[in-house]
Protein backbone atom coordinates (compact mmCIF):
# COMPACT_ATOMS: atom_id res chain seq x y z
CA UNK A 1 105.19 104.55 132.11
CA UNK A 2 104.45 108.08 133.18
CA UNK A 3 104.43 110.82 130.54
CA UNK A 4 105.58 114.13 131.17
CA UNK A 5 103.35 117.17 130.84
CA UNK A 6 104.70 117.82 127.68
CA UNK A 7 104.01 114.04 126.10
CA UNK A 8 100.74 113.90 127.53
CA UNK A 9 99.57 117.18 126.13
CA UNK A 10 100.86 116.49 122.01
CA UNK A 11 99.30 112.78 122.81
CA UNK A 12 96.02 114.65 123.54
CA UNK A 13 96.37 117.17 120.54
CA UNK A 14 97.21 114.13 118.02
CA UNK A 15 94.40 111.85 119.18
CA UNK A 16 91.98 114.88 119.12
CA UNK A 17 93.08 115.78 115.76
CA UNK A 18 92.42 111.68 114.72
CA UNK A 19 89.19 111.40 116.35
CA UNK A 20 87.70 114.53 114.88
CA UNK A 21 89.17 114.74 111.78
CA UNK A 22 90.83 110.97 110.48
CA UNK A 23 88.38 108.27 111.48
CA UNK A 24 85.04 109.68 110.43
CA UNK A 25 86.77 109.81 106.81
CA UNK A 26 89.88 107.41 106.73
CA UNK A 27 87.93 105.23 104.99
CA UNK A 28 86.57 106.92 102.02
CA UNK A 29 89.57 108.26 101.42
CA UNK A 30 91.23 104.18 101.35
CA UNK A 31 87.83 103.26 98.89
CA UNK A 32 89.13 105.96 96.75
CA UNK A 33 92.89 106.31 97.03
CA UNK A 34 93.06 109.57 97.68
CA UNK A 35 96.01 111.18 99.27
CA UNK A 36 94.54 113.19 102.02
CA UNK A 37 96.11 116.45 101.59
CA UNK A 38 93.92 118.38 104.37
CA UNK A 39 95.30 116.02 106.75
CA UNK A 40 98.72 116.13 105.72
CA UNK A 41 98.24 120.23 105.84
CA UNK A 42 97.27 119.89 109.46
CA UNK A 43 100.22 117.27 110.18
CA UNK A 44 102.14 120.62 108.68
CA UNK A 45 100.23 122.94 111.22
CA UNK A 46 100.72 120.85 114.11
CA UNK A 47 104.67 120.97 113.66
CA UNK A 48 104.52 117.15 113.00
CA UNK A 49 106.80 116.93 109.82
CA UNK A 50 109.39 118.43 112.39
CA UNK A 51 108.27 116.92 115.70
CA UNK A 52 111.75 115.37 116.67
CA UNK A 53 113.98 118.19 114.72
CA UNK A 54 116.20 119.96 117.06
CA UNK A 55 114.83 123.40 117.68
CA UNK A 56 117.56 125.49 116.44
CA UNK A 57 116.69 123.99 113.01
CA UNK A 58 112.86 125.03 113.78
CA UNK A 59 111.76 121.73 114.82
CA UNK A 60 109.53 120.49 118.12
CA UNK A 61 113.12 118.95 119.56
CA UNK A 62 110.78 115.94 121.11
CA UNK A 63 112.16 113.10 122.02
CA UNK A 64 111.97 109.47 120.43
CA UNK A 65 109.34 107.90 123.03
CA UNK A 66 106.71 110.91 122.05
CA UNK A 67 107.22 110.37 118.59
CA UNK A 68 106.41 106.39 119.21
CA UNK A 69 103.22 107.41 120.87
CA UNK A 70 102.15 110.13 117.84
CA UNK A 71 102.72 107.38 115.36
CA UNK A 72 100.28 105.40 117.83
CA UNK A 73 97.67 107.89 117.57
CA UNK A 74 97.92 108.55 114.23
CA UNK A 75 97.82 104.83 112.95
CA UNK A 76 94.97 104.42 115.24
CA UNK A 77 93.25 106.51 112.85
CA UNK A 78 94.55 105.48 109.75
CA UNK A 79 98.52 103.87 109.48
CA UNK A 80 98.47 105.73 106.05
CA UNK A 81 98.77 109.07 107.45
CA UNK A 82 101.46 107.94 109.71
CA UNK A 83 103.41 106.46 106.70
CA UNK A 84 103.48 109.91 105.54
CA UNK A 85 105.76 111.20 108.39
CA UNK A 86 107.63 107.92 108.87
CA UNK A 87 109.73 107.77 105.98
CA UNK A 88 110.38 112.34 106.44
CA UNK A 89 111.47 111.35 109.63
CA UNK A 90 113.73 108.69 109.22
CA UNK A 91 115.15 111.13 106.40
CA UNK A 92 115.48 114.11 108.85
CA UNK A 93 117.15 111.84 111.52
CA UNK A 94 119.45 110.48 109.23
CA UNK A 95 120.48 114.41 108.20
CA UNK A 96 120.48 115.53 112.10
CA UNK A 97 122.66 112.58 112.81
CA UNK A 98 125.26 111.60 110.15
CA UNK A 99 124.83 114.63 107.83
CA UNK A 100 127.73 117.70 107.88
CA UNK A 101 126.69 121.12 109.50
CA UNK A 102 125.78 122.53 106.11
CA UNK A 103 123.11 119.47 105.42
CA UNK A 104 121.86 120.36 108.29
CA UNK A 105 121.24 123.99 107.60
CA UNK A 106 120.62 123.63 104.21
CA UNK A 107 117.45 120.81 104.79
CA UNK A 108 116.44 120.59 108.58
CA UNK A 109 114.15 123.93 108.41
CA UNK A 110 112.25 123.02 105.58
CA UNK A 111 111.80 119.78 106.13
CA UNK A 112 110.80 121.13 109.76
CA UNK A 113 107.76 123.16 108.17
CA UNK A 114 106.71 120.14 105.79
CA UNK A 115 107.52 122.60 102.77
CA UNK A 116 110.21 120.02 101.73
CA UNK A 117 108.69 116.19 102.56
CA UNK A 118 111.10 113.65 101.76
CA UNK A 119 111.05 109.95 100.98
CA UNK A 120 113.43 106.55 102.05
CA UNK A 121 114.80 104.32 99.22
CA UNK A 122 116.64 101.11 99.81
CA UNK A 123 114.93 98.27 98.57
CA UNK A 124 114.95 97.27 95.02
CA UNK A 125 112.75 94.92 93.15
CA UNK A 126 115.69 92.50 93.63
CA UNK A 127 116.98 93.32 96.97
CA UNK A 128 114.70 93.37 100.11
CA UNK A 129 115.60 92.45 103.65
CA UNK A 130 118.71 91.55 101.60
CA UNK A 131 119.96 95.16 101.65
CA UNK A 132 123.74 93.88 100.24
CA UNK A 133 122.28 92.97 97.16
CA UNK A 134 121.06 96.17 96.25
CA UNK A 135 123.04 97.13 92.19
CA UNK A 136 121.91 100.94 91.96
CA UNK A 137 124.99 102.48 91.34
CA UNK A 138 126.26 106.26 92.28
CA UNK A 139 129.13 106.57 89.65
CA UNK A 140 131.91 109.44 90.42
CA UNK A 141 132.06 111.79 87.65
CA UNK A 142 133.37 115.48 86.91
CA UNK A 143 130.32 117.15 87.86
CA UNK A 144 129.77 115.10 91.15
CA UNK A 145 127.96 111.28 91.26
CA UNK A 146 125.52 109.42 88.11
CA UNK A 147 122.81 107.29 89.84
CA UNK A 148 122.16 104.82 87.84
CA UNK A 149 119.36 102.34 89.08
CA UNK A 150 116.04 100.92 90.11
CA UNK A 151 114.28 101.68 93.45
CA UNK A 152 111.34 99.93 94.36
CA UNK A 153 108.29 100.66 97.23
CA UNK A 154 108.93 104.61 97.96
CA UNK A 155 106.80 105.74 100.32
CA UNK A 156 106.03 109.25 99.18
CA UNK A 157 108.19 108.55 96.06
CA UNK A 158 106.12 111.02 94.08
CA UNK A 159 105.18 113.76 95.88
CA UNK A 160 108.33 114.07 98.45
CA UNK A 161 111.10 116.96 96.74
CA UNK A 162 113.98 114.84 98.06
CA UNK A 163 114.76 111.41 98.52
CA UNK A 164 117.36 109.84 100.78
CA UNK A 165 119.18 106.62 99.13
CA UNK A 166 121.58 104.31 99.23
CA UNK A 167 123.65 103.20 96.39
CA UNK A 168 127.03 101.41 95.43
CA UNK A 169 130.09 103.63 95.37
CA UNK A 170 132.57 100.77 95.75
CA UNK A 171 131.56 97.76 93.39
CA UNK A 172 134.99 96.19 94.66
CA UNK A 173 134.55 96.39 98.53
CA UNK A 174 134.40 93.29 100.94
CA UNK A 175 132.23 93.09 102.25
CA UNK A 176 130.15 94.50 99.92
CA UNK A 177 128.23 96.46 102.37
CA UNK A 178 131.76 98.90 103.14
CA UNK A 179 131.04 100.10 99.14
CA UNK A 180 127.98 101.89 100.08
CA UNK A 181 126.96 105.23 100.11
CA UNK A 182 123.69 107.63 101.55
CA UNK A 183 122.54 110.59 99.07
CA UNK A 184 120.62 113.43 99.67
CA UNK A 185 118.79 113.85 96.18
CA UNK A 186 116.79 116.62 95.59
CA UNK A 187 114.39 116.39 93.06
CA UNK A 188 111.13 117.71 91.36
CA UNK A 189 108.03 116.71 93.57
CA UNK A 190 104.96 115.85 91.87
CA UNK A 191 106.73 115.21 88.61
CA UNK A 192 106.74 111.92 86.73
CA UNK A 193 109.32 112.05 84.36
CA UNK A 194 112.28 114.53 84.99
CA UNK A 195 115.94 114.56 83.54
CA UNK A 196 117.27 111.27 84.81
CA UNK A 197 114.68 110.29 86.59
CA UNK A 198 110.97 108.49 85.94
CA UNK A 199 109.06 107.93 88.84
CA UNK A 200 106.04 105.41 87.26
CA UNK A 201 102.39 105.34 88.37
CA UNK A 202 101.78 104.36 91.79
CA UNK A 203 102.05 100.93 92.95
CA UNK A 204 98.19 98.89 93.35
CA UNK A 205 97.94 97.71 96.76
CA UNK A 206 96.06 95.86 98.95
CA UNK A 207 95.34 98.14 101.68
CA UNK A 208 98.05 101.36 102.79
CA UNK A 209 96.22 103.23 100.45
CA UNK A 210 96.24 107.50 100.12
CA UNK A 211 99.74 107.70 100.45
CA UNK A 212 101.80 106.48 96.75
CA UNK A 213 104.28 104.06 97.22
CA UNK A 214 106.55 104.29 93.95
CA UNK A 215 109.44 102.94 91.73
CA UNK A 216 112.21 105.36 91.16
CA UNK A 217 114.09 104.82 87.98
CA UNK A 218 117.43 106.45 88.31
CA UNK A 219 119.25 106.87 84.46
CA UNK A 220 121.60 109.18 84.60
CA UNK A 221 120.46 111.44 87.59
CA UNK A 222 123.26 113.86 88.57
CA UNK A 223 124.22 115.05 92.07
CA UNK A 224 127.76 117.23 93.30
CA UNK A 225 129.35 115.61 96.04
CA UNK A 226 127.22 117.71 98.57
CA UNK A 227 124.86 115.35 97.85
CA UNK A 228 126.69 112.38 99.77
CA UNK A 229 125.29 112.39 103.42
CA UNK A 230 128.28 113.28 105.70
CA UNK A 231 130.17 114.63 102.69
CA UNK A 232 133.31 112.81 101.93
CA UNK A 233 133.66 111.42 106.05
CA UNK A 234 130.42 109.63 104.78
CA UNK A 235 131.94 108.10 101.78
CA UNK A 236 131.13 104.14 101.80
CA UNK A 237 129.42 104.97 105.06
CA UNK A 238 125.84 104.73 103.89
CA UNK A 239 125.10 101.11 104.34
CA UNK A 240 125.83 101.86 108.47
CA UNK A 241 123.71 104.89 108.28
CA UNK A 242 120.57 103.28 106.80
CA UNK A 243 121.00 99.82 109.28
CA UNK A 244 120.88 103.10 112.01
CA UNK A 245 118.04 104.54 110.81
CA UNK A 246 115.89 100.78 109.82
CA UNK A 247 116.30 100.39 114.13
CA UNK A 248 114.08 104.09 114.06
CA UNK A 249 111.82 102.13 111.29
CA UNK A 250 110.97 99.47 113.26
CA UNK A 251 110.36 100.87 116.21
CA UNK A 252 108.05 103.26 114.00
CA UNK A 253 106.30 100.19 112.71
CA UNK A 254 105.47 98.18 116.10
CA UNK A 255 103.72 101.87 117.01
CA UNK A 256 101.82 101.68 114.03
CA UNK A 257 100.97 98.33 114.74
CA UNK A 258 99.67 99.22 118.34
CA UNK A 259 97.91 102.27 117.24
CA UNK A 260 96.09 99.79 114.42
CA UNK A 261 95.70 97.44 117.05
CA UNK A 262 94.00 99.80 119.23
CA UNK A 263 91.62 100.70 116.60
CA UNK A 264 90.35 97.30 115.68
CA UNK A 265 90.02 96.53 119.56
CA UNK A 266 88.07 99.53 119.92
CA UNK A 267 85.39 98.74 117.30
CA UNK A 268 85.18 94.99 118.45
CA UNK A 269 84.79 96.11 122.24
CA UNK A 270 81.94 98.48 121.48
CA UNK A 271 80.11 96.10 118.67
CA UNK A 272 80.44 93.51 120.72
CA UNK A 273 78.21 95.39 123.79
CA UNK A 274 75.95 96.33 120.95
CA UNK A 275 75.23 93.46 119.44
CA UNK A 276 72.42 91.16 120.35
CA UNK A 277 72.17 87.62 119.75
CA UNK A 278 70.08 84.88 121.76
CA UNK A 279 68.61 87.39 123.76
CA UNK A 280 71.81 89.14 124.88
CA UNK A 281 74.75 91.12 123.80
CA UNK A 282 77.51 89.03 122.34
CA UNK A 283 80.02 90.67 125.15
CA UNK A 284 78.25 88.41 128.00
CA UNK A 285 79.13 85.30 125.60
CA UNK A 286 82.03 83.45 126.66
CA UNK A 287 83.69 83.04 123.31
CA UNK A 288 83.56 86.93 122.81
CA UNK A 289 85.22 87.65 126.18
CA UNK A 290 88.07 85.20 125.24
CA UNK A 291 88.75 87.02 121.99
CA UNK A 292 88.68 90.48 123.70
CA UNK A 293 90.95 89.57 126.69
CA UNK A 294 93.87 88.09 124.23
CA UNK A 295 93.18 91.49 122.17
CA UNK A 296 93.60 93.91 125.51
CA UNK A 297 96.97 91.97 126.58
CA UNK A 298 99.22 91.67 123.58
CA UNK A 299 98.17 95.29 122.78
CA UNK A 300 99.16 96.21 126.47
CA UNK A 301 102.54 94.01 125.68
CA UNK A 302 102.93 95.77 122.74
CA UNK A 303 103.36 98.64 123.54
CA UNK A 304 105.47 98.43 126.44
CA UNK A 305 107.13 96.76 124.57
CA UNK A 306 107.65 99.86 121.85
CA UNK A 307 108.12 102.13 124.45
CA UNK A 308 111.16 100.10 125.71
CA UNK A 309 113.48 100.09 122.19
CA UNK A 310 111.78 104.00 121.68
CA UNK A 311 113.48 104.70 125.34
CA UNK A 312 116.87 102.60 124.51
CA UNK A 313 116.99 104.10 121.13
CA UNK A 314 116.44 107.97 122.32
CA UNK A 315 119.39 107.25 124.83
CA UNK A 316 121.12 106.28 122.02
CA UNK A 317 122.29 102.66 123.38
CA UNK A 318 122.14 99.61 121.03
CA UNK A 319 118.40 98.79 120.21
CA UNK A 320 118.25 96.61 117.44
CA UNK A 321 117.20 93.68 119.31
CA UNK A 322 114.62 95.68 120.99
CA UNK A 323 113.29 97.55 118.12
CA UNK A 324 113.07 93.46 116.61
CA UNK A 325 111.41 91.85 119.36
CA UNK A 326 108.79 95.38 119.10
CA UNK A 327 108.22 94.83 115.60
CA UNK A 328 107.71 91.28 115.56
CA UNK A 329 105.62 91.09 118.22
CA UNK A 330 103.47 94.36 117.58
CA UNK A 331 102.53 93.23 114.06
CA UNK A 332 101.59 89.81 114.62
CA UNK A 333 99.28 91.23 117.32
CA UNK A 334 97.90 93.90 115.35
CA UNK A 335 97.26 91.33 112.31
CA UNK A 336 95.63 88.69 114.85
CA UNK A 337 93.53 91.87 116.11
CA UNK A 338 92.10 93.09 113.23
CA UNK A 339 91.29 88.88 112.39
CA UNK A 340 89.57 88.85 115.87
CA UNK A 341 87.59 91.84 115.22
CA UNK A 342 86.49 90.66 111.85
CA UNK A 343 84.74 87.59 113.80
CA UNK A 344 83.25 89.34 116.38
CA UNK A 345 81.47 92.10 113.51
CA UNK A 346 80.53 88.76 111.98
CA UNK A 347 79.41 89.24 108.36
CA UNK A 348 79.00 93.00 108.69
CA UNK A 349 82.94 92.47 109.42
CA UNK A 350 83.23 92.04 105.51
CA UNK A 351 81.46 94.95 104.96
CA UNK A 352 83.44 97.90 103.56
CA UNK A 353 80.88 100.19 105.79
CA UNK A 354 82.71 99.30 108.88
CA UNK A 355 86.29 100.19 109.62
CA UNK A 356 87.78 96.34 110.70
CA UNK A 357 87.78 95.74 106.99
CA UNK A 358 89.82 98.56 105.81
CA UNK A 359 92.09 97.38 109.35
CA UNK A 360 92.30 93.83 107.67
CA UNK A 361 93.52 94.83 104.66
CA UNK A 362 96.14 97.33 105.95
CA UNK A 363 97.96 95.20 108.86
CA UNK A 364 99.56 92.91 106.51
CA UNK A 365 102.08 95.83 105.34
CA UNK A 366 103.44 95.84 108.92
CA UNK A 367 104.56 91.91 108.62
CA UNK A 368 106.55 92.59 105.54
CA UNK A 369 107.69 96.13 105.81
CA UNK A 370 111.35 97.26 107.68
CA UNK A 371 112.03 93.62 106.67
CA UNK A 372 109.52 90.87 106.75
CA UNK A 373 108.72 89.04 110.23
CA UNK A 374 110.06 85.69 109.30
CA UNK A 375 113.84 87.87 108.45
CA UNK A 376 113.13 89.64 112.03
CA UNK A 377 112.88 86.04 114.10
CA UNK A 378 116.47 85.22 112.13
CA UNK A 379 118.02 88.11 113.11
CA UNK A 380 116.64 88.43 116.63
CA UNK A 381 117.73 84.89 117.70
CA UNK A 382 121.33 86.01 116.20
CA UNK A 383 121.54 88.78 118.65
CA UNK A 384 120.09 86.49 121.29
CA UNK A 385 122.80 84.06 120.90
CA UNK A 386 125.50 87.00 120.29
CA UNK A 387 124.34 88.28 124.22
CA UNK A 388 124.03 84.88 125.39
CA UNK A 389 127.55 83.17 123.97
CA UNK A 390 128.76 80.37 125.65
């Protein structure tokens, strides 16, 4: 694919940025889980929080495909960073698309400067790829809406000032998804326990460390009706919005996994040519050259293959089979990479003083989030067989 001017110049800022100022300290900040606020503050200078944002709302006004490659970059340094964006930007487009005028002019321009970072709620500790099952409730009253409900694995639950949600509006609809609505809730970032609402200590992961991913326990929270994206058009229209949006997530995800993919690749490649055993590097050994050919070709197919649903997606045809097959594909090859490199590095592989082990721990989020890989094969072969009906 050839990049315009444009893309190939932000490519080159981003992956200057990562090389000079992410990898050489991605990892102490993952020992420690520490959110890396200098990085996040240049993410803010390089216009990132607002890289697709139309420009009349102060954004870049970039298109889909260069924010795929960013993410690349920027998980090829550490996907933690990138998670940071993500779930902002999946906010922002949601606002941009489905939101009224006023949402737009009220939120774009901050969130466009980073001075108002928000977070992505669906899933609940009871409702995953299952999205219908979610039970937080947005109750009409007087004053506006009462959320009412648990939220489970906010990225940037804590320190985000707004959160974008979906809730039940319409316990009675059928399906149940047409009883759904999108919020935009503002709230008080950095702040554990606020009127209605207790965001608790940060989950414990495995790996995707630095940035918080949260519960959000609504009791009681109060919104006006402003707060409902689209304002009353979008009434009951939030469970279409978010399924919208997830296509952006995934497509997000596979270019994490590719820029993850890269990295582990990249340290195996150059071990391996340092590395001596038997009286020569481990590159000229057979076995090693298998492992790095399989590496170099599913990460090439990868990200063809996310630059495909990023194009379909940004010409706003129907992607989610694309975005699927991107997702699926990506993360399996970024997990298998990362497994790869671990066995070329050998023991020092294990070793938390270099990267592949902090790359092993952190691929596994990919698999399971924007819907876990074995949900993603059931709904890709329903598409299939939806294009392909006898």
């Amino acid at each position: 694919m050839e990049l315009t001017t444009e893309q190939q110049d932000m490519v080159k800022v981003v992956r200057e940025f990562v090389d000079r100022e992410v990898l050489p300290y991605a990892s102490d900040f993952d020992h420690r889980d520490e959110f890396p606020e200098a990085m996040v503050g240049t993410l803010r200078d390089l216009g990132l929080f607002g890289i697709t944002i139309p420009e009349q709302y102060g954004g870049l006004g970039l298109d889909l495909v260069t924010y795929a490659l960013v993410i690349k970059e920027l998980s090829r340094g550490w996907i933690s960073l990138a998670g940071v964006v993500n779930t902002h930007f999946m906010a922002a487009w949601m606002i941009e698309n489905y939101g009224t005028e006023e949402q737009r002019e009220r939120y774009l321009p901050r969130m466009a400067t980073g001075e108002l970072r928000s977070a992505y709620s669906m899933t609940e500790p009871h409702a995953g790829s299952d999205v219908q099952a979610i039970r937080t409730k947005a109750t009409e009253i007087e004053a506006g809406f009462r959320i009412d409900g648990q939220k489970m694995w906010a990225t940037n639950g804590l320190r985000a000032g707004m959160v974008v949600l979906l809730a039940v509006t319409d316990p009675e609809a059928e399906p149940r998804h047409r009883g759904m609505s999108a919020f935009i809730v503002e709230k008080e970032a950095d702040v554990h326990d606020q009127p209605g609402l207790i965001v608790p200590p940060q989950l414990k992961k495995l790996g995707y460390k630095g940035v918080e991913s949260t519960e959000l326990v609504f009791d009681g929270f109060v919104v006006d009706r402003s707060a409902v994206l689209g304002g009353d058009a979008g009434l009951n229209r939030g469970f279409k919005y978010f399924m919208a949006a997830v296509e952006l997530g995934r497509v997000n995800v596979a270019a994490r996994a590719v820029g993850l993919a890269t990295c582990a690749f990249e340290a195996a490649i150059r071990y391996a040519q340092q590395r001596e055993t038997f009286g020569k590097s481990i590159s000229e050994h057979q076995a090693i050259q298998l492992k790095l050919a399989q590496m170099g070709t599913k990460i090439k197919a990868s990200e063809l293959m996310v630059l495909d649903a990023a194009e379909r997606k940004a010409r706003g045809e129907r992607a989610d089979l694309e975005a699927g097959m991107a997702k699926l594909f990506a993360t399996e090859t970024a997990h298998e990479c990362t497994v790869e490199a671990m066995r070329i590095h050998g023991g020092y592989g294990y070793s938390q003083e270099y990267i592949v082990e902090r790359l092993y721990r952190d691929a596994p989020l990919l698999i399971l989030g924007e819907g876990t890989n074995e949900i993603q094969q059931v709904l890709i072969a329903r598409r299939l067989l939806e294009k392909h009906a006898l």
